[in-house]
C-alpha atoms as a PDB file:
ATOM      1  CA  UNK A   1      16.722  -7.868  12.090  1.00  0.00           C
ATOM      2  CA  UNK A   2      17.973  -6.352   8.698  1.00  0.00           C
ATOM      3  CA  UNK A   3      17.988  -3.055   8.501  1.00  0.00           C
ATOM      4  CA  UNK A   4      15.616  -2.119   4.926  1.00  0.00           C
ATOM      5  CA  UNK A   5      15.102   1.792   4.083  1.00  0.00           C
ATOM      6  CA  UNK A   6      11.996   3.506   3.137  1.00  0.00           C
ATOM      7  CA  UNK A   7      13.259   3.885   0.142  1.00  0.00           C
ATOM      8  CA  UNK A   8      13.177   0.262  -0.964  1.00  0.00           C
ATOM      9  CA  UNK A   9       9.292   0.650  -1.481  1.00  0.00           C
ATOM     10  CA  UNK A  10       8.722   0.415  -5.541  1.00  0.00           C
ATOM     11  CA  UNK A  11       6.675   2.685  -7.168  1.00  0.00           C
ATOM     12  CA  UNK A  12       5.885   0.939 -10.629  1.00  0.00           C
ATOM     13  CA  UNK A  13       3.272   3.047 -12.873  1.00  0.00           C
ATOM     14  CA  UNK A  14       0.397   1.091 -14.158  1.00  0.00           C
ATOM     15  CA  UNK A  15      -1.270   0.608 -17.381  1.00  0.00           C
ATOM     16  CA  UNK A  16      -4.694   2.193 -17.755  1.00  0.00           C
ATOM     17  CA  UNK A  17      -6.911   1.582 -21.054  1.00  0.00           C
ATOM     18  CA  UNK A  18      -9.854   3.564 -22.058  1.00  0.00           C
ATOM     19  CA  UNK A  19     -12.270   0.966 -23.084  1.00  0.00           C
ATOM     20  CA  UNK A  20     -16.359   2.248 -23.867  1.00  0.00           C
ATOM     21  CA  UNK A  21     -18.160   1.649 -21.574  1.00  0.00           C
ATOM     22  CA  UNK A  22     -15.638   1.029 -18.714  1.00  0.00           C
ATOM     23  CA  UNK A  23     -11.357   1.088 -18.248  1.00  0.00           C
ATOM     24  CA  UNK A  24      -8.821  -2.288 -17.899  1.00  0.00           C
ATOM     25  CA  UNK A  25      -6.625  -1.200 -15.109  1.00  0.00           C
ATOM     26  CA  UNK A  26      -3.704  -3.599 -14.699  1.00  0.00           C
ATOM     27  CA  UNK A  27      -2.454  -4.472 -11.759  1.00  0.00           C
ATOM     28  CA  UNK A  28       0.579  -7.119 -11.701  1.00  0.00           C
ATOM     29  CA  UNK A  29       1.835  -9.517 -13.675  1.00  0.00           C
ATOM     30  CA  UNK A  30       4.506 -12.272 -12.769  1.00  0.00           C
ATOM     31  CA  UNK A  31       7.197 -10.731 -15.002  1.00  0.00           C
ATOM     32  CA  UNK A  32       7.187  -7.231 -13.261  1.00  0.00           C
ATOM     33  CA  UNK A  33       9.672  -5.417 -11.253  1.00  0.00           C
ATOM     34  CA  UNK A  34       8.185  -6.487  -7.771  1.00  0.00           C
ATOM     35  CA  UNK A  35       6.560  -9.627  -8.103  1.00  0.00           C
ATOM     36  CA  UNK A  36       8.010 -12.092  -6.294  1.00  0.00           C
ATOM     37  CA  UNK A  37       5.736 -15.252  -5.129  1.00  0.00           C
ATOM     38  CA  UNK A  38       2.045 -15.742  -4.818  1.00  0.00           C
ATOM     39  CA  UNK A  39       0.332 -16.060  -1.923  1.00  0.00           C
ATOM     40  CA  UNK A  40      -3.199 -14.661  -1.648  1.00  0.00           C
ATOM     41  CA  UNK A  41      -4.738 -11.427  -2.943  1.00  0.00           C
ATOM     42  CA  UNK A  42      -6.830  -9.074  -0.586  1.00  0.00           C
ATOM     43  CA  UNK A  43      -8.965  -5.751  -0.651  1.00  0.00           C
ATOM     44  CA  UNK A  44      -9.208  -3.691   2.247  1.00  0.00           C
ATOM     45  CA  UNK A  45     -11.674  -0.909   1.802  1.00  0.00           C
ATOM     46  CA  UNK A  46     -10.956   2.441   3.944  1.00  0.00           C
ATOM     47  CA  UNK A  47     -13.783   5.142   4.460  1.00  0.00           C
ATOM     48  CA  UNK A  48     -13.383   8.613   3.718  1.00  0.00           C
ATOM     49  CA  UNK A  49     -11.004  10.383   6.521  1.00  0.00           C
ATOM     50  CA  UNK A  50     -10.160   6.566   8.363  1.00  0.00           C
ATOM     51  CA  UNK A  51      -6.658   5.983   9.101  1.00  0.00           C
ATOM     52  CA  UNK A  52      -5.659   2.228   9.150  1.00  0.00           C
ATOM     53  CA  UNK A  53      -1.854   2.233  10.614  1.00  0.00           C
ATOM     54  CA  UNK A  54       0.534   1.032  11.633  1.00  0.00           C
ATOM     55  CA  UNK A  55       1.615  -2.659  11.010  1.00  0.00           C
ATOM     56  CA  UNK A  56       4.809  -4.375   9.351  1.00  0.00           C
ATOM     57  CA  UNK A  57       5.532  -7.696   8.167  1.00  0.00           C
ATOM     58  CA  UNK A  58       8.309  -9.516   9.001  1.00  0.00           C
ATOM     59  CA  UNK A  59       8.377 -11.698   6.276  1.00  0.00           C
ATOM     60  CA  UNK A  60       5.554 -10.545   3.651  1.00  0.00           C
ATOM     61  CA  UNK A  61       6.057  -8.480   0.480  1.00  0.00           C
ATOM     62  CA  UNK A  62       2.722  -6.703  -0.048  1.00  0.00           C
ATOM     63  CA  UNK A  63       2.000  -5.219  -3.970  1.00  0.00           C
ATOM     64  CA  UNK A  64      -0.377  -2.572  -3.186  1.00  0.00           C
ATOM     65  CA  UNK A  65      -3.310  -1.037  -5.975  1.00  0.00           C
ATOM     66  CA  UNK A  66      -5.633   1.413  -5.198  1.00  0.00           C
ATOM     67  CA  UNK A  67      -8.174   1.133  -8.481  1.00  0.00           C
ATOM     68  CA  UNK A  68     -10.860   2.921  -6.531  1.00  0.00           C
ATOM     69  CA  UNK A  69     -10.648   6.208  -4.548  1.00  0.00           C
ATOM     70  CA  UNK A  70      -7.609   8.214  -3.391  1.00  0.00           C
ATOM     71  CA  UNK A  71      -5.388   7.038  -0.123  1.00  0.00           C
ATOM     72  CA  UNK A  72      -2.573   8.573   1.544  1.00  0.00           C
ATOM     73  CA  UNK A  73       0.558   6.237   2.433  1.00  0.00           C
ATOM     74  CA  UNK A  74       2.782   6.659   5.116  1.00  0.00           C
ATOM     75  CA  UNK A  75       6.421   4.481   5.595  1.00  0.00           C
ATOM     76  CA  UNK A  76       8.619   4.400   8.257  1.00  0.00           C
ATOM     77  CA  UNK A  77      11.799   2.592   8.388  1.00  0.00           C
ATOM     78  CA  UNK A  78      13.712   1.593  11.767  1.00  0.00           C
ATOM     79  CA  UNK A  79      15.814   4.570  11.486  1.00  0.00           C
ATOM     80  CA  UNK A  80      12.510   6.825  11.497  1.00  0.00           C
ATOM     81  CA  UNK A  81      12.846   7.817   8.079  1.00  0.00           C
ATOM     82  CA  UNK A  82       9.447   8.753   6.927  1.00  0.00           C
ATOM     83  CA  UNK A  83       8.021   8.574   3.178  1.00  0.00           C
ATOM     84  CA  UNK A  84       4.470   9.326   1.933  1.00  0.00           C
ATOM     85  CA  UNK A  85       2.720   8.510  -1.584  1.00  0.00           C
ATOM     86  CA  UNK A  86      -0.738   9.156  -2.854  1.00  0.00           C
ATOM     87  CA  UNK A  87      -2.203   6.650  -4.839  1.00  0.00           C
ATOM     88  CA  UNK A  88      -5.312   6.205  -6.621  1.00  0.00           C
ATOM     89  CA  UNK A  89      -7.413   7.126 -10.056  1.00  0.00           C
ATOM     90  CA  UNK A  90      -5.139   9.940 -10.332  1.00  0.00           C
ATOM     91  CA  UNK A  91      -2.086   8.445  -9.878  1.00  0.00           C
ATOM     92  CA  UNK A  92      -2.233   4.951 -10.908  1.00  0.00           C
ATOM     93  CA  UNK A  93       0.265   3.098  -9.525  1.00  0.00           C
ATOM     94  CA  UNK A  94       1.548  -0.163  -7.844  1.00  0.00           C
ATOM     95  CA  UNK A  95       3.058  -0.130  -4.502  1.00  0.00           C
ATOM     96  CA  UNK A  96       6.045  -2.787  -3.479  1.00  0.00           C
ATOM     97  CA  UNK A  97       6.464  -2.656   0.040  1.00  0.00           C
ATOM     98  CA  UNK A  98       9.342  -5.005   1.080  1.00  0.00           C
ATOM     99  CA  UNK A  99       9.349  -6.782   4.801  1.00  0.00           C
ATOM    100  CA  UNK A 100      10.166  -5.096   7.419  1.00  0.00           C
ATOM    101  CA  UNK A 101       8.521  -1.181   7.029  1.00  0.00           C
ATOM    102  CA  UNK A 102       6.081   0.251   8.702  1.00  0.00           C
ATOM    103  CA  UNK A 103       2.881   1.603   6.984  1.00  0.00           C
ATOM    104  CA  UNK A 104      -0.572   2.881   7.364  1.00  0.00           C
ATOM    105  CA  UNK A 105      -2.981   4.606   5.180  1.00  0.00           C
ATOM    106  CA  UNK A 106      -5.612   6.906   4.853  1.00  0.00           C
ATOM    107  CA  UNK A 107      -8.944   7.853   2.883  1.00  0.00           C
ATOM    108  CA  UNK A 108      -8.759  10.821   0.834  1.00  0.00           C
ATOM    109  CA  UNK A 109     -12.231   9.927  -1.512  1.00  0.00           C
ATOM    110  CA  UNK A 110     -15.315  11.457  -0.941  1.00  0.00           C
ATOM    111  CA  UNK A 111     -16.379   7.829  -0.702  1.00  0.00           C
ATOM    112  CA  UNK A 112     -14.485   4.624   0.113  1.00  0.00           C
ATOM    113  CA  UNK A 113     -11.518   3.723  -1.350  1.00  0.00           C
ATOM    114  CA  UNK A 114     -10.026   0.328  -1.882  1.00  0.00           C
ATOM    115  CA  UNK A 115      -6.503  -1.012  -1.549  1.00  0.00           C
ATOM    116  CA  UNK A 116      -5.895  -4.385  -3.021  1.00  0.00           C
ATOM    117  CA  UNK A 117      -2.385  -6.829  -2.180  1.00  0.00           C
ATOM    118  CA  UNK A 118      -0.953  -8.674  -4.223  1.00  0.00           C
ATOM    119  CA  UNK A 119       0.848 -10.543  -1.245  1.00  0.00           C
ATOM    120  CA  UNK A 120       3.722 -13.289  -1.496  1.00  0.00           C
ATOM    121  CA  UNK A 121       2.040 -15.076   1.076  1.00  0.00           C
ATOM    122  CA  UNK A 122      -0.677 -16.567   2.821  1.00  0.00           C
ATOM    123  CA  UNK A 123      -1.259 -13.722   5.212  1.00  0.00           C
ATOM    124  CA  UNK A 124       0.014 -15.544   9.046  1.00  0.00           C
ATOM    125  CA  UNK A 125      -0.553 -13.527  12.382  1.00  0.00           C
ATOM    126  CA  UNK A 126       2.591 -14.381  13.582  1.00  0.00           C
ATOM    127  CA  UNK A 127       4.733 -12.397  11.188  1.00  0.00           C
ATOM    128  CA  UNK A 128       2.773  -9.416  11.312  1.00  0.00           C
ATOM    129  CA  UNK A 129       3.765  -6.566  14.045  1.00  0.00           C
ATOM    130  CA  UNK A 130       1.104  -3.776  14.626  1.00  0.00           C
ATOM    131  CA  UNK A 131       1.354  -0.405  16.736  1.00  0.00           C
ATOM    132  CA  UNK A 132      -1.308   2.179  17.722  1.00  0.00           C
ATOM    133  CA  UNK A 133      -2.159   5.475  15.378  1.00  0.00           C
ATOM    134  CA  UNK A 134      -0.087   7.211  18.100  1.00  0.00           C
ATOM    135  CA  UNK A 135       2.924   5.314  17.731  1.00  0.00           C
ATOM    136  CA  UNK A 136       4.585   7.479  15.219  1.00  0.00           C
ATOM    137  CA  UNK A 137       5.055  11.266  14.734  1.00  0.00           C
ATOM    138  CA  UNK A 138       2.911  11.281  10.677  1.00  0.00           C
ATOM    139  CA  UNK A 139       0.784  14.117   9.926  1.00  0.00           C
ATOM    140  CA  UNK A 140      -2.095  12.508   7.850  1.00  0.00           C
ATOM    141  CA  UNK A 141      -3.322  14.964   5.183  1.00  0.00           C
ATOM    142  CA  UNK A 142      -6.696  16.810   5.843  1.00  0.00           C
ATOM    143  CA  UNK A 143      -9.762  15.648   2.692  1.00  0.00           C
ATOM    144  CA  UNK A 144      -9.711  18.143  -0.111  1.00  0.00           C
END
């Protein structure tokens, strides 16, 4: 298995325009930094304080987008290196998580959040890996 660092996840700000009445938030577009095949596009929503962690693909390149709320990330590499990001309304960005890293997120909204991906692929059980919250040493940030 290749050996891919936590620091191969993109961070690529997005494009937010004030529009009466209600904002266009972009998300991806085929000719960004990132985007690399189509393959289905998903929302997960995650509750206030719920952790969802850990899984990896083997194969999968996620594009993550929170548009709604505030979630914590957490990556882990196979060396244990460890990076976090906070995404959402306040920090509008898109997330490019290559194969191969270990992630899990939180809820940091007073109400749900949502994540969407922007996967490559058609999402297959067989390439994903998942481990209980225990698994790794991550202190998950407490609701403000």
């Amino acid at each position: 298995m290749r050996n891919v660092s936590v620091n191969s996840v993109l961070i690529t700000p997005l494009k937010k325009i004030e529009v009466i009445g209600g904002d266009i938030m972009h998300g991806l577009k085929k000719t960004d930094n990132g985007f690399k095949d189509f393959g289905e596009i998903y929302f997960s929503i995650i509750k206030r304080d719920s952790i969802k962690a850990w899984k990896r693909h083997l194969q999968m390149t996620l594009n993550l987008v929170v548009p709604v709320g505030y979630v914590q990330f957490a990556f882990i590499d196979n060396n244990g290196n460890i990076r976090e990001e906070l995404v959402g309304q306040d920090r509008y960005v898109r997330l490019t998580i290559p194969p191969l890293i270990w992630f899990g997120f939180k809820g940091l909204y007073k109400y749900d959040s949502i994540v969407m991906n922007v996967a490559d692929m058609v999402h297959n059980d067989s390439e994903v890996e998942r481990r209980e919250l225990k698994s790794f040493n991550f202190l998950w940030r407490k609701l403000r």
